[in-house]
PDB file of N, CA and C in Angstrom:
ATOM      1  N   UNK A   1     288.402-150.326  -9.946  1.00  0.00           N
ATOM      2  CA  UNK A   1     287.930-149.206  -9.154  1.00  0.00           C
ATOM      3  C   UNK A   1     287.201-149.747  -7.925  1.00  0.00           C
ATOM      4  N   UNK A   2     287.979-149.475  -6.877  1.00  0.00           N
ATOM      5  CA  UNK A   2     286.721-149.944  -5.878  1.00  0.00           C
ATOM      6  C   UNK A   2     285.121-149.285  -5.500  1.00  0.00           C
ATOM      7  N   UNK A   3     284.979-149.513  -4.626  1.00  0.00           N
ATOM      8  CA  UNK A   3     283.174-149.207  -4.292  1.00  0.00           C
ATOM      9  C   UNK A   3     283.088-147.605  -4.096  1.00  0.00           C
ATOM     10  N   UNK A   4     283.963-147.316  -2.913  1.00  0.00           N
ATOM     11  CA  UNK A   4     284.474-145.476  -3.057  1.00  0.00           C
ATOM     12  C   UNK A   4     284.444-144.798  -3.776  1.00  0.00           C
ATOM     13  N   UNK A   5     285.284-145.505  -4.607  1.00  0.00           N
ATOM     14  CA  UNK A   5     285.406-144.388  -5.665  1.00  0.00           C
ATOM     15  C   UNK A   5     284.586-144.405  -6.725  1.00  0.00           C
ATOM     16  N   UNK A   6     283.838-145.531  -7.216  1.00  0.00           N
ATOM     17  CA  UNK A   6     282.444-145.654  -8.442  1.00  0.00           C
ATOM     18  C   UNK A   6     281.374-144.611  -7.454  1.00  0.00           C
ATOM     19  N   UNK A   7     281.267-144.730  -6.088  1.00  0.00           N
ATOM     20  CA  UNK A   7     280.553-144.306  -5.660  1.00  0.00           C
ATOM     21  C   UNK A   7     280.358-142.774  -5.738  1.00  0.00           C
ATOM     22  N   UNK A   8     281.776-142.266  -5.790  1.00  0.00           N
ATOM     23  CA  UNK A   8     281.561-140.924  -5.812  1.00  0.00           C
ATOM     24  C   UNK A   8     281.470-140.464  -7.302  1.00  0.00           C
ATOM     25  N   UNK A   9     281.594-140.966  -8.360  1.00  0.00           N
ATOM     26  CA  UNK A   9     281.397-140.819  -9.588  1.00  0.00           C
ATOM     27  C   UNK A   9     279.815-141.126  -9.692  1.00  0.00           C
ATOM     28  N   UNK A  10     279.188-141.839  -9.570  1.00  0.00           N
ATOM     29  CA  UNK A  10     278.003-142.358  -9.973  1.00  0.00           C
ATOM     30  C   UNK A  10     277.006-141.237  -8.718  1.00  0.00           C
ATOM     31  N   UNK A  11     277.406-141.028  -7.463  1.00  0.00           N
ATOM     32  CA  UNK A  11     276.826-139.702  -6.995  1.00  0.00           C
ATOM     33  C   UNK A  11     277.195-138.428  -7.675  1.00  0.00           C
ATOM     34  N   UNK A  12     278.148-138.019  -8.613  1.00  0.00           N
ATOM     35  CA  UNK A  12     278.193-136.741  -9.089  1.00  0.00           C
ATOM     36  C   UNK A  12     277.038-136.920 -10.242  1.00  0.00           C
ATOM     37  N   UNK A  13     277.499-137.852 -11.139  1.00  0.00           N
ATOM     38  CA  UNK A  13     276.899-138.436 -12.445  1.00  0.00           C
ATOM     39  C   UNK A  13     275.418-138.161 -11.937  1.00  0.00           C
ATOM     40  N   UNK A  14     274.614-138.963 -11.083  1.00  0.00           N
ATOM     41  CA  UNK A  14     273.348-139.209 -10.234  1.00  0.00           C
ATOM     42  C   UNK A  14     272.839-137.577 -10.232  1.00  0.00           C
ATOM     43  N   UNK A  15     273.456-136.501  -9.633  1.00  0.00           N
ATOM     44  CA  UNK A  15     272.811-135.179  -8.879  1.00  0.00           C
ATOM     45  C   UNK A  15     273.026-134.309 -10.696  1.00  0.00           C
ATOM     46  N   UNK A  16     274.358-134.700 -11.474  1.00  0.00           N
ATOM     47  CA  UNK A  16     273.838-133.654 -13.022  1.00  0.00           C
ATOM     48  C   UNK A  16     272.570-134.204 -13.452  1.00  0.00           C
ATOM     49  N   UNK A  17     272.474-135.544 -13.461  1.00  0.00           N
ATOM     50  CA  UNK A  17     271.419-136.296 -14.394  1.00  0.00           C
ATOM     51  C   UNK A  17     269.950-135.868 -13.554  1.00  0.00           C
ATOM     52  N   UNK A  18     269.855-135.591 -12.392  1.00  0.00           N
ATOM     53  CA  UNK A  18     268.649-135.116 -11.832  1.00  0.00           C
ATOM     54  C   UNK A  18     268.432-133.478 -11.846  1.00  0.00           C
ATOM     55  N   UNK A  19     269.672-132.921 -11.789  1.00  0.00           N
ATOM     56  CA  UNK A  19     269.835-131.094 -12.082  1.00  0.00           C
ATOM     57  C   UNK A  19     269.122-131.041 -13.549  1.00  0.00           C
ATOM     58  N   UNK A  20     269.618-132.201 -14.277  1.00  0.00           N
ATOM     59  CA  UNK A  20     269.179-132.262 -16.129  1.00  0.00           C
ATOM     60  C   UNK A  20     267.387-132.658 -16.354  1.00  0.00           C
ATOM     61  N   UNK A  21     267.252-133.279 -15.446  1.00  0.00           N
ATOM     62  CA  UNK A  21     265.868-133.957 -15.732  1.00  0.00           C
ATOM     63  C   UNK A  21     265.142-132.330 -14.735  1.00  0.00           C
ATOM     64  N   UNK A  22     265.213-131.679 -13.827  1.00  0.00           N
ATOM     65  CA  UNK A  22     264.359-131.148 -13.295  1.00  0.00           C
ATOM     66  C   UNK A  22     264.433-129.447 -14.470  1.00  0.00           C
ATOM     67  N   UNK A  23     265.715-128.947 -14.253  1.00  0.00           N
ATOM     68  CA  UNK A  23     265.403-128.040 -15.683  1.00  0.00           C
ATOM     69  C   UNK A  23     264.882-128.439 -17.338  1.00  0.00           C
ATOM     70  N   UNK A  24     265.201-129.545 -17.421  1.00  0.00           N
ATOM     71  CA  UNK A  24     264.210-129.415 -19.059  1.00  0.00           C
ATOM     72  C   UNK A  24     262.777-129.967 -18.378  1.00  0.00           C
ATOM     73  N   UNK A  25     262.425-130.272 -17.666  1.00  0.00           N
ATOM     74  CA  UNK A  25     261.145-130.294 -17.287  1.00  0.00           C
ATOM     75  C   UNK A  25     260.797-129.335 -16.624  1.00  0.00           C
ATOM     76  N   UNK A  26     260.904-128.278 -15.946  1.00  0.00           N
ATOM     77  CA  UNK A  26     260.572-127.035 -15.678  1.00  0.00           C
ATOM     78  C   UNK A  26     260.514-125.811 -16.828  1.00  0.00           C
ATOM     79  N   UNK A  27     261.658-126.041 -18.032  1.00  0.00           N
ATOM     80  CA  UNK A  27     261.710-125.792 -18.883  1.00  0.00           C
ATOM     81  C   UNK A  27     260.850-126.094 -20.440  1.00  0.00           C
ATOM     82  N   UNK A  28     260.392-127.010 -20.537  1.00  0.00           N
ATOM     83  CA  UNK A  28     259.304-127.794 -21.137  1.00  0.00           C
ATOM     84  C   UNK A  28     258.797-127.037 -22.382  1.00  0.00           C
ATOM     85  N   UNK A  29     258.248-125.899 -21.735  1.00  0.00           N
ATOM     86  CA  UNK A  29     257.319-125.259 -22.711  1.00  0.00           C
ATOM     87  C   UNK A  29     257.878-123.879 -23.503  1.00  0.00           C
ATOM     88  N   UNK A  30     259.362-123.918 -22.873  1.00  0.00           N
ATOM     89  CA  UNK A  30     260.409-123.103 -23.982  1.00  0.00           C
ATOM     90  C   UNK A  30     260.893-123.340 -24.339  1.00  0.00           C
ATOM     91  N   UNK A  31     261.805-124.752 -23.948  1.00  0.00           N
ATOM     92  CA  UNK A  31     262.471-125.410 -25.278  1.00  0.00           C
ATOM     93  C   UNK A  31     261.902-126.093 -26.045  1.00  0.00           C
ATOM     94  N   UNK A  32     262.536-125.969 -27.364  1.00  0.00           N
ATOM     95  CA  UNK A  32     261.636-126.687 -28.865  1.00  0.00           C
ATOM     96  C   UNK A  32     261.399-128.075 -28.375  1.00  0.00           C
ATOM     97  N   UNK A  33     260.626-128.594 -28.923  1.00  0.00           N
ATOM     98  CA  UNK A  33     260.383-129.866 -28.952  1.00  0.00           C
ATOM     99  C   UNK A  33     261.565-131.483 -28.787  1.00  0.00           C
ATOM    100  N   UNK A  34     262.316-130.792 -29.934  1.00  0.00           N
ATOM    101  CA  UNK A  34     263.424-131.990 -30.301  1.00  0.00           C
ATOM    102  C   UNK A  34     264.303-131.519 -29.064  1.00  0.00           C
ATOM    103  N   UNK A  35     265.092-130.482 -28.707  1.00  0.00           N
ATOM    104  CA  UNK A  35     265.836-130.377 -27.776  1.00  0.00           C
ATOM    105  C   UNK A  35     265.224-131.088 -26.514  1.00  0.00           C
ATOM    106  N   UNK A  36     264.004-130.525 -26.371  1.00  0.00           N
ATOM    107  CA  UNK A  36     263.284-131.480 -25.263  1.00  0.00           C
ATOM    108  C   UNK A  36     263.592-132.904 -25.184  1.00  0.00           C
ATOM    109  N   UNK A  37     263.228-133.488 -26.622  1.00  0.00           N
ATOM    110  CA  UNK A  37     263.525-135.001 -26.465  1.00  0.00           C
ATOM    111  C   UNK A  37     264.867-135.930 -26.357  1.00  0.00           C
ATOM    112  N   UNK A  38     265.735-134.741 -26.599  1.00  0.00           N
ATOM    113  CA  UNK A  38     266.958-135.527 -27.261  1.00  0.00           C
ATOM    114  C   UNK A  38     267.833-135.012 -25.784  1.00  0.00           C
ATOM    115  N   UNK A  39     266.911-134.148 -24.689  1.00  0.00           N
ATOM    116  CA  UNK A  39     267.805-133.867 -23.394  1.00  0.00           C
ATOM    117  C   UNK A  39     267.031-134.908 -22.501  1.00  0.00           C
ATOM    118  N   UNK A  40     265.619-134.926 -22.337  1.00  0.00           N
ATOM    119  CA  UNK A  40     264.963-135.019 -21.097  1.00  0.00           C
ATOM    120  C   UNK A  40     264.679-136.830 -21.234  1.00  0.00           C
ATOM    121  N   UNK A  41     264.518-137.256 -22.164  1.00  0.00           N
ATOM    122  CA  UNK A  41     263.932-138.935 -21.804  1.00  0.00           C
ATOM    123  C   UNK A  41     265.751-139.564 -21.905  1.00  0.00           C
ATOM    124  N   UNK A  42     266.542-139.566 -22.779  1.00  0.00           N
ATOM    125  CA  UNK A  42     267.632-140.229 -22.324  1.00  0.00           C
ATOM    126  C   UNK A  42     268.739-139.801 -21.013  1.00  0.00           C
ATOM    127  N   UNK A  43     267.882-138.421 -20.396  1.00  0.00           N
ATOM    128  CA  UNK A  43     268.223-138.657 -19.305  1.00  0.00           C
ATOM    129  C   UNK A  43     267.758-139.005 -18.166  1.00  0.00           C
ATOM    130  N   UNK A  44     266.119-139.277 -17.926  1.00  0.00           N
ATOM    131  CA  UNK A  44     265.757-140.012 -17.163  1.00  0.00           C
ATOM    132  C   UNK A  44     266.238-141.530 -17.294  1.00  0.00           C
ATOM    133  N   UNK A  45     266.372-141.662 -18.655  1.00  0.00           N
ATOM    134  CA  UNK A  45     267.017-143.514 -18.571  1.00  0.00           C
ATOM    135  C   UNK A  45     268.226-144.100 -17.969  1.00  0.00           C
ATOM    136  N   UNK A  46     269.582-142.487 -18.438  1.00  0.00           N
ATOM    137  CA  UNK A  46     270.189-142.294 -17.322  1.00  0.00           C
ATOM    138  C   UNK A  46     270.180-142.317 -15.929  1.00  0.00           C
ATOM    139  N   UNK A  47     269.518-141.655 -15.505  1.00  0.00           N
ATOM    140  CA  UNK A  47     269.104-141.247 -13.928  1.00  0.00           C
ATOM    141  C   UNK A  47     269.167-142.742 -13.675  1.00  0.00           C
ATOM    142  N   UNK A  48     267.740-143.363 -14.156  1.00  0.00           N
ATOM    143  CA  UNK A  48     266.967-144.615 -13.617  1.00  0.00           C
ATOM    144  C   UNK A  48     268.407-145.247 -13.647  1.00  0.00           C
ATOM    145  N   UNK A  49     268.916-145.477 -14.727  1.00  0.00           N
ATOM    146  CA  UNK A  49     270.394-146.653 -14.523  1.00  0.00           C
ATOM    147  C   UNK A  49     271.383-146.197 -13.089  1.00  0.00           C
ATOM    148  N   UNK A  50     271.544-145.142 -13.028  1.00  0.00           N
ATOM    149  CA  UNK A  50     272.517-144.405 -12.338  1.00  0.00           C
ATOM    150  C   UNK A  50     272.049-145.110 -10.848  1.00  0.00           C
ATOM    151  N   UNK A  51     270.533-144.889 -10.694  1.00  0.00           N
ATOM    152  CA  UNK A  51     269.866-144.922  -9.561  1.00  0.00           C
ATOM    153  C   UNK A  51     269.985-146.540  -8.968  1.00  0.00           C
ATOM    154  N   UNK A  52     269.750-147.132 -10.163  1.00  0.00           N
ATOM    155  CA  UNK A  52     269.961-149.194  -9.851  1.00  0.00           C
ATOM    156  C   UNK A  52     271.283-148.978  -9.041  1.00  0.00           C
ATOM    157  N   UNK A  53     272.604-148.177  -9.954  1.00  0.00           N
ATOM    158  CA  UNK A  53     273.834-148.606  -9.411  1.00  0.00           C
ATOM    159  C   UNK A  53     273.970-148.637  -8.060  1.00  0.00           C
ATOM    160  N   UNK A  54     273.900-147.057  -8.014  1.00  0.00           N
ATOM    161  CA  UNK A  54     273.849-146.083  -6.504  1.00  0.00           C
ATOM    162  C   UNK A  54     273.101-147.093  -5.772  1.00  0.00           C
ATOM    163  N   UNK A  55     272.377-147.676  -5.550  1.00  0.00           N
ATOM    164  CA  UNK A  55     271.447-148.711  -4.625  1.00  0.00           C
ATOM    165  C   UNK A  55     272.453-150.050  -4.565  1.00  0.00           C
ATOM    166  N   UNK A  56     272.508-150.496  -5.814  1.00  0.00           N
ATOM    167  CA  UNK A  56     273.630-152.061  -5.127  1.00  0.00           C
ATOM    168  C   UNK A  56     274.527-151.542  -4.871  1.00  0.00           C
ATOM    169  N   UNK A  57     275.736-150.371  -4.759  1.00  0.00           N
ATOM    170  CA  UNK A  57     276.937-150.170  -4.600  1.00  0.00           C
ATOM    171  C   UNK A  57     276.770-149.927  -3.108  1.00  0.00           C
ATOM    172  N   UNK A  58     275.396-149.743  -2.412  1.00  0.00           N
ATOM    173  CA  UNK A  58     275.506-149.184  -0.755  1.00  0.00           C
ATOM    174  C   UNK A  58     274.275-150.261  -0.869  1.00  0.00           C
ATOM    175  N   UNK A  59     274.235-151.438  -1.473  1.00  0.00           N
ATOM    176  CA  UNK A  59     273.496-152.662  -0.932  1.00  0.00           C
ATOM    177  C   UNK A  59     273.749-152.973   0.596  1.00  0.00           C
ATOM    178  N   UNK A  60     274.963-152.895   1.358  1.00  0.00           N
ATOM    179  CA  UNK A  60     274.806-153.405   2.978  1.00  0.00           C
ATOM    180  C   UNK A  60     274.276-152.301   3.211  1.00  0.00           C
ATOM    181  N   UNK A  61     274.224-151.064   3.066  1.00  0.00           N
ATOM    182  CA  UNK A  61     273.657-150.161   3.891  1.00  0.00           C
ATOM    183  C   UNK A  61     272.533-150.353   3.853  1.00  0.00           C
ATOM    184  N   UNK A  62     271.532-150.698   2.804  1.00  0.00           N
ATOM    185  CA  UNK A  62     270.404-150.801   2.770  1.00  0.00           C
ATOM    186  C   UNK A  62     269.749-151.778   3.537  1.00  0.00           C
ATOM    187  N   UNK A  63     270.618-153.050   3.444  1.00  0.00           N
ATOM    188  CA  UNK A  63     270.192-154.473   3.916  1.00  0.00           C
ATOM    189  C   UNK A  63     270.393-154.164   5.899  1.00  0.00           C
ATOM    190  N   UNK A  64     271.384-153.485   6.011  1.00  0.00           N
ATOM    191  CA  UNK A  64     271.261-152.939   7.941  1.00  0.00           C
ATOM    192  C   UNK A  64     269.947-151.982   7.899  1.00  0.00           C
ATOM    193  N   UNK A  65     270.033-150.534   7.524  1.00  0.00           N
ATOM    194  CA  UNK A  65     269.078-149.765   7.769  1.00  0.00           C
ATOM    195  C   UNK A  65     267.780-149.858   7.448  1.00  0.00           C
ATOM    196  N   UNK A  66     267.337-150.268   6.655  1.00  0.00           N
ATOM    197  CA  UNK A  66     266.015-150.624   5.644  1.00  0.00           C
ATOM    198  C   UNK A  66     265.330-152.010   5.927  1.00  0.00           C
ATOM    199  N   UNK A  67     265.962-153.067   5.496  1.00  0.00           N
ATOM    200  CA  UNK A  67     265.532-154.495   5.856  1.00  0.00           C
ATOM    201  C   UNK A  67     265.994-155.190   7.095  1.00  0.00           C
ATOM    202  N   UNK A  68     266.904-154.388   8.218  1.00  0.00           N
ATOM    203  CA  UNK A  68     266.886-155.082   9.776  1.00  0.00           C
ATOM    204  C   UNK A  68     267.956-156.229   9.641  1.00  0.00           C
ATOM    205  N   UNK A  69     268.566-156.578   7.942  1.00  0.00           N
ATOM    206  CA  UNK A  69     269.257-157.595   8.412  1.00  0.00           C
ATOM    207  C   UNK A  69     271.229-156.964   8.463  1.00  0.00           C
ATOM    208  N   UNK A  70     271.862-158.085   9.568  1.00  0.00           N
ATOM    209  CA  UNK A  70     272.744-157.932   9.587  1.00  0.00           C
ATOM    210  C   UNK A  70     273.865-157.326   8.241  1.00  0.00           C
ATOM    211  N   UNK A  71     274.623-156.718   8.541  1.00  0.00           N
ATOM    212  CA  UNK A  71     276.021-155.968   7.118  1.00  0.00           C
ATOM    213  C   UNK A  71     277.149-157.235   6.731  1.00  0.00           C
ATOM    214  N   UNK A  72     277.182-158.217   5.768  1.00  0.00           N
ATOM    215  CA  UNK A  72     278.184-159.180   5.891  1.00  0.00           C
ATOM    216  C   UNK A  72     279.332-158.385   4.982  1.00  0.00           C
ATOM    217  N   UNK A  73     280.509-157.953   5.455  1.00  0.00           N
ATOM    218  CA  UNK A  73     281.479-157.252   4.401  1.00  0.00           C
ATOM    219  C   UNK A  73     282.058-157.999   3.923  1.00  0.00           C
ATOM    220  N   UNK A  74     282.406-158.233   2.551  1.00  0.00           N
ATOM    221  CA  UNK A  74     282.870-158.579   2.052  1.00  0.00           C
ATOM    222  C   UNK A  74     284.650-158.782   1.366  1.00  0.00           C
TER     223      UNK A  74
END
């Protein structure tokens, strides 16, 4: 799979896993307990993984816009 296309998977994946983390945490104090746990912390662990990817997969973008240094493509 190239970079494109993980990319646009791991951005859909990225925006449910944050749609998921902001309703059971807005939600909190109406859903039971266990539903709480068994939705909201393995999907922040999600997110967080999702989030590493999404960052090295647009690593040159970051390394031009962010840190000033030149884009070497690969």
């Amino acid at each position: 799979m190239n970079k494109q296309k993980a990319l646009k998977v791991v951005n859909i994946l990225l925006a449910v896993f944050a749609l998921n983390q902001t309703v059971t945490a807005l939600l909190s104090g109406v859903l039971s307990h266990s539903v709480f746990e068994i939705m909201h912390k393995p999907g922040g662990f999600a997110l967080s993984i999702l989030a590493i990817v999404h960052v090295y997969l647009n690593w040159g973008w970051v390394r031009t816009s962010l840190l000033g240094k030149p884009f070497k493509k690969n």
